[in-house]
PDB file of N, CA and C in Angstrom:
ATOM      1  N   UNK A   1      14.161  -3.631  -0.899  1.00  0.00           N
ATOM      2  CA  UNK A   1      13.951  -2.271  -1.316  1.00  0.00           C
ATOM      3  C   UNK A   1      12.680  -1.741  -0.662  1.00  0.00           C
ATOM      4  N   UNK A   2      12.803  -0.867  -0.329  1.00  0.00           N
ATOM      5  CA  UNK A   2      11.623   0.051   0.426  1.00  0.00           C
ATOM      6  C   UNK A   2      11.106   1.341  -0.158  1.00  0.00           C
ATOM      7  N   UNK A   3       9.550   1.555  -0.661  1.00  0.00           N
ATOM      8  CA  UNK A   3       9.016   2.638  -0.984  1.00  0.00           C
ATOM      9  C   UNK A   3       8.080   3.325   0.086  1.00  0.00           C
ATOM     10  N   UNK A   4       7.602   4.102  -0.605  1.00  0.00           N
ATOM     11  CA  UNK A   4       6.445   5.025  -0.026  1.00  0.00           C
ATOM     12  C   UNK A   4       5.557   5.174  -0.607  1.00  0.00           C
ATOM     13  N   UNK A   5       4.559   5.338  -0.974  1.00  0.00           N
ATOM     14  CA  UNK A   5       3.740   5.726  -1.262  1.00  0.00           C
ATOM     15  C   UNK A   5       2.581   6.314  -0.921  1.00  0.00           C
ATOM     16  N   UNK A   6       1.783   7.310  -0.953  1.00  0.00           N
ATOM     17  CA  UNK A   6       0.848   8.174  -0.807  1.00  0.00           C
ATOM     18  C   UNK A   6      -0.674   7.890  -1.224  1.00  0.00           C
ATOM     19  N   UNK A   7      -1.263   7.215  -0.319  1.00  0.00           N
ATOM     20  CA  UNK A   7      -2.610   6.942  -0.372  1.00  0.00           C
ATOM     21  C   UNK A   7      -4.059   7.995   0.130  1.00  0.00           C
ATOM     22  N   UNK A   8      -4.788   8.101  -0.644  1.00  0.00           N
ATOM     23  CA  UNK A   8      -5.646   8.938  -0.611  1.00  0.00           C
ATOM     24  C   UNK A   8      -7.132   8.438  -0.413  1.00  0.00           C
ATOM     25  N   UNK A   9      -8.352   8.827   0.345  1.00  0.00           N
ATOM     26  CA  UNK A   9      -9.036   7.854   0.719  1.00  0.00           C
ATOM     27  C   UNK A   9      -9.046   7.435   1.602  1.00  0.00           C
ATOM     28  N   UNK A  10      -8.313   7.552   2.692  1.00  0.00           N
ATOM     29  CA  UNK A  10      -8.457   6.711   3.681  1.00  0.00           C
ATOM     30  C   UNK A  10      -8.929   7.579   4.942  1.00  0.00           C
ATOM     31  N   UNK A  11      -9.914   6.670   5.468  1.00  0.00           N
ATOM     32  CA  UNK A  11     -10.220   7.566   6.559  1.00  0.00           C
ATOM     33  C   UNK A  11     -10.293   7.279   7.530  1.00  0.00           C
ATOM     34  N   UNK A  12     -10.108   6.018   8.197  1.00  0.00           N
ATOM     35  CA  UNK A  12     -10.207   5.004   9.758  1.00  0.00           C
ATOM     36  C   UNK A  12      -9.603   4.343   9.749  1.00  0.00           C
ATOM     37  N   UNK A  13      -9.024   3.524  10.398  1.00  0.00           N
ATOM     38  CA  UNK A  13      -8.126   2.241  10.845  1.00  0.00           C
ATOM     39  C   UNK A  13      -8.608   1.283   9.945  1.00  0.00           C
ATOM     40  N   UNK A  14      -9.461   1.051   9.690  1.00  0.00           N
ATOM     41  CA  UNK A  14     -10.085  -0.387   8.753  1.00  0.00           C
ATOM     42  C   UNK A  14      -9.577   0.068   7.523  1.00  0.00           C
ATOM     43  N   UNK A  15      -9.823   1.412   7.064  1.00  0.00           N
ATOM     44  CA  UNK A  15      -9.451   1.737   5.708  1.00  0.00           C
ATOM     45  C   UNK A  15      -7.896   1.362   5.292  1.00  0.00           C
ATOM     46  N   UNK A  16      -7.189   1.426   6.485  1.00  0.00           N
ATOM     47  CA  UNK A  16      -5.445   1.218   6.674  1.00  0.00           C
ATOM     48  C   UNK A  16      -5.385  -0.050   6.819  1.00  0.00           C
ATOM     49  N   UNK A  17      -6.467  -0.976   7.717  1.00  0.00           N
ATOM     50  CA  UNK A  17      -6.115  -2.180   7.298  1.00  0.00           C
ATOM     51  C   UNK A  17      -5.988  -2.827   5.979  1.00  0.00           C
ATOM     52  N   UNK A  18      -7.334  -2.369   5.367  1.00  0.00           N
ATOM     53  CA  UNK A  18      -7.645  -2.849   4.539  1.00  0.00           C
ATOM     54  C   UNK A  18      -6.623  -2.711   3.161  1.00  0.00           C
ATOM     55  N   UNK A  19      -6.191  -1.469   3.001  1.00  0.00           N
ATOM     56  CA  UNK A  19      -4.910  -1.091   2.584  1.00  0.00           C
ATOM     57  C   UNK A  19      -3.824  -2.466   2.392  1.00  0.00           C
ATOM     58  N   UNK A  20      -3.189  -2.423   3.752  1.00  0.00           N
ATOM     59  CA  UNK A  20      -2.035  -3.442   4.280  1.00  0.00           C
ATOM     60  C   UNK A  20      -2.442  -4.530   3.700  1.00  0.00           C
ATOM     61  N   UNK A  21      -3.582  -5.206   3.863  1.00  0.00           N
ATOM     62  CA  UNK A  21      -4.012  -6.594   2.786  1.00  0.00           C
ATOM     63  C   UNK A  21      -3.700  -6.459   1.634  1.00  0.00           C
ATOM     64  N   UNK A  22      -4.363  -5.450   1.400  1.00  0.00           N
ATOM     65  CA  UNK A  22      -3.963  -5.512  -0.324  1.00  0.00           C
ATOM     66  C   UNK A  22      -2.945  -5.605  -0.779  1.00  0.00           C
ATOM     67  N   UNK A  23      -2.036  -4.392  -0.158  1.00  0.00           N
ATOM     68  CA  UNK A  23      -0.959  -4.472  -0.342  1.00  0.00           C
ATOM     69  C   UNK A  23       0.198  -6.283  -0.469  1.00  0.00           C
ATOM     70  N   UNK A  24      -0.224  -6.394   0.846  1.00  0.00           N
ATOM     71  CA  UNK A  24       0.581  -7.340   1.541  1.00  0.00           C
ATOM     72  C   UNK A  24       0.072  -8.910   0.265  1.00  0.00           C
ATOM     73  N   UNK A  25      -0.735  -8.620  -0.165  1.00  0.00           N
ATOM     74  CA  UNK A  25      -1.196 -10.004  -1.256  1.00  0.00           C
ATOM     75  C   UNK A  25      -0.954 -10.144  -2.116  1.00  0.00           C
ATOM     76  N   UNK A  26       0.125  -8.677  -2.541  1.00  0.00           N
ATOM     77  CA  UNK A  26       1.062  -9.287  -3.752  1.00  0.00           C
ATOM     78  C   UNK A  26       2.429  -9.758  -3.854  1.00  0.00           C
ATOM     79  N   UNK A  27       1.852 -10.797  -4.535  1.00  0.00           N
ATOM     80  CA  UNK A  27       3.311 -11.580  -4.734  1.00  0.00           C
ATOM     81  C   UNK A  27       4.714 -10.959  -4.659  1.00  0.00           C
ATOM     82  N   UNK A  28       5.632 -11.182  -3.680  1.00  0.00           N
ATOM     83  CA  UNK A  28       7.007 -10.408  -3.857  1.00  0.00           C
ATOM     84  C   UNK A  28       7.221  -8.760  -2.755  1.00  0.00           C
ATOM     85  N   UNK A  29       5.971  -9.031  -1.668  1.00  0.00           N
ATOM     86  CA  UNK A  29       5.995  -8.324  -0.527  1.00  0.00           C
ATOM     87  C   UNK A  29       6.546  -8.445   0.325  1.00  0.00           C
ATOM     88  N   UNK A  30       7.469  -7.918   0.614  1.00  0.00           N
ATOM     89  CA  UNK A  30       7.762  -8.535   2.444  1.00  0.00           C
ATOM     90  C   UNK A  30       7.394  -8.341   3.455  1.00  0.00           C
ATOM     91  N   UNK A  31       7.442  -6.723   3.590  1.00  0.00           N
ATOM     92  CA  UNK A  31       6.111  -6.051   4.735  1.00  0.00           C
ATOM     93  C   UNK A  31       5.669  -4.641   4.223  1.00  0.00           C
ATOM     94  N   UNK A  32       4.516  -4.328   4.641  1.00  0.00           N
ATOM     95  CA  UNK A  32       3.778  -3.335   4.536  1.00  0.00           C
ATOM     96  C   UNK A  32       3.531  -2.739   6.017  1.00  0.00           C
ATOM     97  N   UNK A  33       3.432  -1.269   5.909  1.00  0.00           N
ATOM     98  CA  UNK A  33       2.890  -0.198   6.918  1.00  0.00           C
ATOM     99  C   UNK A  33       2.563   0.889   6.471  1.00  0.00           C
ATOM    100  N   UNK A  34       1.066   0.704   6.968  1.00  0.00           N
ATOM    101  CA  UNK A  34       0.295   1.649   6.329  1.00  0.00           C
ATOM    102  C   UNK A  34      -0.059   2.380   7.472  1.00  0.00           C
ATOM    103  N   UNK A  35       0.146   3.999   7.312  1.00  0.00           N
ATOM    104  CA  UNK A  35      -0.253   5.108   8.475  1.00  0.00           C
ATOM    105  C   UNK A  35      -1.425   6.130   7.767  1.00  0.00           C
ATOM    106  N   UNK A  36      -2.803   5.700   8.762  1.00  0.00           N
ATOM    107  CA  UNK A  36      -3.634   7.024   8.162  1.00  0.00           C
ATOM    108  C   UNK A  36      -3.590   8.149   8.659  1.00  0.00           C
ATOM    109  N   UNK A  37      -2.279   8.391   9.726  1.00  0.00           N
ATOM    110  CA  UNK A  37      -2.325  10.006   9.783  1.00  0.00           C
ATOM    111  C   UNK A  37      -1.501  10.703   8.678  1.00  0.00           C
ATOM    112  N   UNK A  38      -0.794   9.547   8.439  1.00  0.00           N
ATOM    113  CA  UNK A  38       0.381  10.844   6.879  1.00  0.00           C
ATOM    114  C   UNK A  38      -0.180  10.222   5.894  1.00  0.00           C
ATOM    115  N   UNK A  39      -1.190   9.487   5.998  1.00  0.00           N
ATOM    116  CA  UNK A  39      -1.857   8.757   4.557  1.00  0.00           C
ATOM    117  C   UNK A  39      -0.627   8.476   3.382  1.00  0.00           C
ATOM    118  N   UNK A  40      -0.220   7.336   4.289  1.00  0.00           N
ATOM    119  CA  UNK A  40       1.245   6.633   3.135  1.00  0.00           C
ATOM    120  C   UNK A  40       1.155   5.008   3.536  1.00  0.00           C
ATOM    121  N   UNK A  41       1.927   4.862   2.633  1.00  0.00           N
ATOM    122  CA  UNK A  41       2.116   3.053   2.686  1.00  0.00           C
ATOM    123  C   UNK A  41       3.838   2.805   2.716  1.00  0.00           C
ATOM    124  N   UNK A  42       4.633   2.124   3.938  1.00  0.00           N
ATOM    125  CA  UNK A  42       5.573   2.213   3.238  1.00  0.00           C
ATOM    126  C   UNK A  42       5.779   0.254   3.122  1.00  0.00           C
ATOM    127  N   UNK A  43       6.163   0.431   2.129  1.00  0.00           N
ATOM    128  CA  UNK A  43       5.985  -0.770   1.557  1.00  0.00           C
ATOM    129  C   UNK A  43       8.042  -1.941   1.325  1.00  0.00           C
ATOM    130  N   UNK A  44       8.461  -2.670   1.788  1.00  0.00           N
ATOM    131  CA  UNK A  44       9.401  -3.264   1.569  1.00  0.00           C
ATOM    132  C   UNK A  44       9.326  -4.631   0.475  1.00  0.00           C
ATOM    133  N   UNK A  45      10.080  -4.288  -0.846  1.00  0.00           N
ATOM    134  CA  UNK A  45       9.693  -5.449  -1.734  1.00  0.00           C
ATOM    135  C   UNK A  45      10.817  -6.115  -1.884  1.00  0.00           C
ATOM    136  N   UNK A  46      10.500  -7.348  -3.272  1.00  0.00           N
ATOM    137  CA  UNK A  46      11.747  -8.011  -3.543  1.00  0.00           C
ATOM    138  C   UNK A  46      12.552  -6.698  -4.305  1.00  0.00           C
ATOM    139  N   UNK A  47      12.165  -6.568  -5.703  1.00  0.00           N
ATOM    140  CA  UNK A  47      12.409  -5.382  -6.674  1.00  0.00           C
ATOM    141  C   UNK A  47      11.800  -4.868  -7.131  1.00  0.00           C
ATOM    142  N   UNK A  48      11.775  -3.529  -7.532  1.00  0.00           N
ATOM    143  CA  UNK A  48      11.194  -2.111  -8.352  1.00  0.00           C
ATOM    144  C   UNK A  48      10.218  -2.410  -9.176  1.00  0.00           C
ATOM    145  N   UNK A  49      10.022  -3.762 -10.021  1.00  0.00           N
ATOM    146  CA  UNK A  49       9.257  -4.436 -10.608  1.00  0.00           C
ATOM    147  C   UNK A  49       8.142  -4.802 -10.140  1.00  0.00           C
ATOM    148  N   UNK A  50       7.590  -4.591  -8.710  1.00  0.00           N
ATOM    149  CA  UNK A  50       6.585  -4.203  -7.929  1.00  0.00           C
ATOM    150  C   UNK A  50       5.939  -3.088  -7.548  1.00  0.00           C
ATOM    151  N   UNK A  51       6.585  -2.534  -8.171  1.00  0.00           N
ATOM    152  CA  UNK A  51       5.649  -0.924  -7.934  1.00  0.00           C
ATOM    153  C   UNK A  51       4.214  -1.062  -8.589  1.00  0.00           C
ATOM    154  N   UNK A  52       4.346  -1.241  -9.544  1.00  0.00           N
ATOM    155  CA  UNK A  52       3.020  -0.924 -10.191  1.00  0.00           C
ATOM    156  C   UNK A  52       2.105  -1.607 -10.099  1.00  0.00           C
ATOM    157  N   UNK A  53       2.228  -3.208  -9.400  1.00  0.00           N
ATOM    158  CA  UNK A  53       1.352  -3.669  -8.638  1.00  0.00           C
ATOM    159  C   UNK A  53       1.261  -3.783  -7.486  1.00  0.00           C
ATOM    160  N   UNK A  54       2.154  -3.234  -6.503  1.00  0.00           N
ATOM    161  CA  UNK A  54       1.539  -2.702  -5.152  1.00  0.00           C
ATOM    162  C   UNK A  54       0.464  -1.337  -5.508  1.00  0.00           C
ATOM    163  N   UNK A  55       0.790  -0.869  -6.512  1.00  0.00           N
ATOM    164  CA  UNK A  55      -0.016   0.747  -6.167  1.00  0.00           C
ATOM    165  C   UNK A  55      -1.327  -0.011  -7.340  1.00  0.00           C
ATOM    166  N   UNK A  56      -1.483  -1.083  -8.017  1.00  0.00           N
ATOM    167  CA  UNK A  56      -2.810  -1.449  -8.353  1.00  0.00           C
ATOM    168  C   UNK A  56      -3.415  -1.849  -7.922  1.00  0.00           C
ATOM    169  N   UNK A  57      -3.072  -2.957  -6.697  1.00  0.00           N
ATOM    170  CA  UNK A  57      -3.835  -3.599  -5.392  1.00  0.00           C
ATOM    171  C   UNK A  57      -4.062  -2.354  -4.596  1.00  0.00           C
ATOM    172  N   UNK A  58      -3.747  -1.095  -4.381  1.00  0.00           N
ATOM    173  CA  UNK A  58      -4.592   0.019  -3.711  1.00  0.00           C
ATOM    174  C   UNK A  58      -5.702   0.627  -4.175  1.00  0.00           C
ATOM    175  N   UNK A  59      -4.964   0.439  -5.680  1.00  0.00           N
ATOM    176  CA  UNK A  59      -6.159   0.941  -6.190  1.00  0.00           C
ATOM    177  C   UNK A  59      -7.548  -0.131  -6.389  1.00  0.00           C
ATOM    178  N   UNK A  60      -7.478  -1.105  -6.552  1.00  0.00           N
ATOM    179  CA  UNK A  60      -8.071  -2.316  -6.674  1.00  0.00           C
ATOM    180  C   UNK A  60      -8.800  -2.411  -5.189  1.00  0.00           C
ATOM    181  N   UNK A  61      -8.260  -2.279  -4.274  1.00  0.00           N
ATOM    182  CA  UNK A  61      -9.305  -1.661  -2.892  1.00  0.00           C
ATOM    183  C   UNK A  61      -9.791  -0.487  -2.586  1.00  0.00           C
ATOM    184  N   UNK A  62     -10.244  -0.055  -3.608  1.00  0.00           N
ATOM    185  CA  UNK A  62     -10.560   1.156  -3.379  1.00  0.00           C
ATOM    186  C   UNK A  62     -10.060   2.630  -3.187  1.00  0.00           C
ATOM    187  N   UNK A  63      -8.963   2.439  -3.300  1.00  0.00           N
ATOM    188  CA  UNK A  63      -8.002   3.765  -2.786  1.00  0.00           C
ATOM    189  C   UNK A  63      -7.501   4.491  -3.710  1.00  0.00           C
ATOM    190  N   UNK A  64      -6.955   5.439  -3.567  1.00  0.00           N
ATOM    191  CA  UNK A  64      -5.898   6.211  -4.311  1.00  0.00           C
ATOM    192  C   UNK A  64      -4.898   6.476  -4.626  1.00  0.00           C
ATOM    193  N   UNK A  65      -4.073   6.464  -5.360  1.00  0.00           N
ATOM    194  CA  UNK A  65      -3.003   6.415  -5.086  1.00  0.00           C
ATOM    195  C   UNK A  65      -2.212   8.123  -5.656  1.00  0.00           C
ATOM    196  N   UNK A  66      -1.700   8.315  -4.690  1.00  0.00           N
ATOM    197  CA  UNK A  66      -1.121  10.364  -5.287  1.00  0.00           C
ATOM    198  C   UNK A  66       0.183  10.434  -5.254  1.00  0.00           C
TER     199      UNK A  66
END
């Protein structure tokens, strides 16, 4: 399953890396891509039951989530 999500905060390539880690370190990720020109994450998981901790590991690095 594949989302999107809308990250706020970000302002350089490191900020997008840094993003993708987070992302990518929770359990039940498969891949992450994070773009800071449309400031989104799109994120591929196991199930829906990951949402709310992919978008807490953003927030948990600092970010936003909108």
């Amino acid at each position: 399953m594949k989302i999107t999500i809308k990250v706020g905060g970000m302002s350089c390539e490191h900020c997008a890396s840094r993003v993708k880690k987070a992302i990518c370190d929770v359990k039940g990720v498969k891949s992450a891509n994070v773009d800071l020109k449309s400031a989104s994450a799109t994120v591929e998981i196991e199930d829906d039951s990951l949402v709310t901790q992919v978008k807490d590991a953003i927030k948990g690095a600092g970010y936003r989530v909108e």
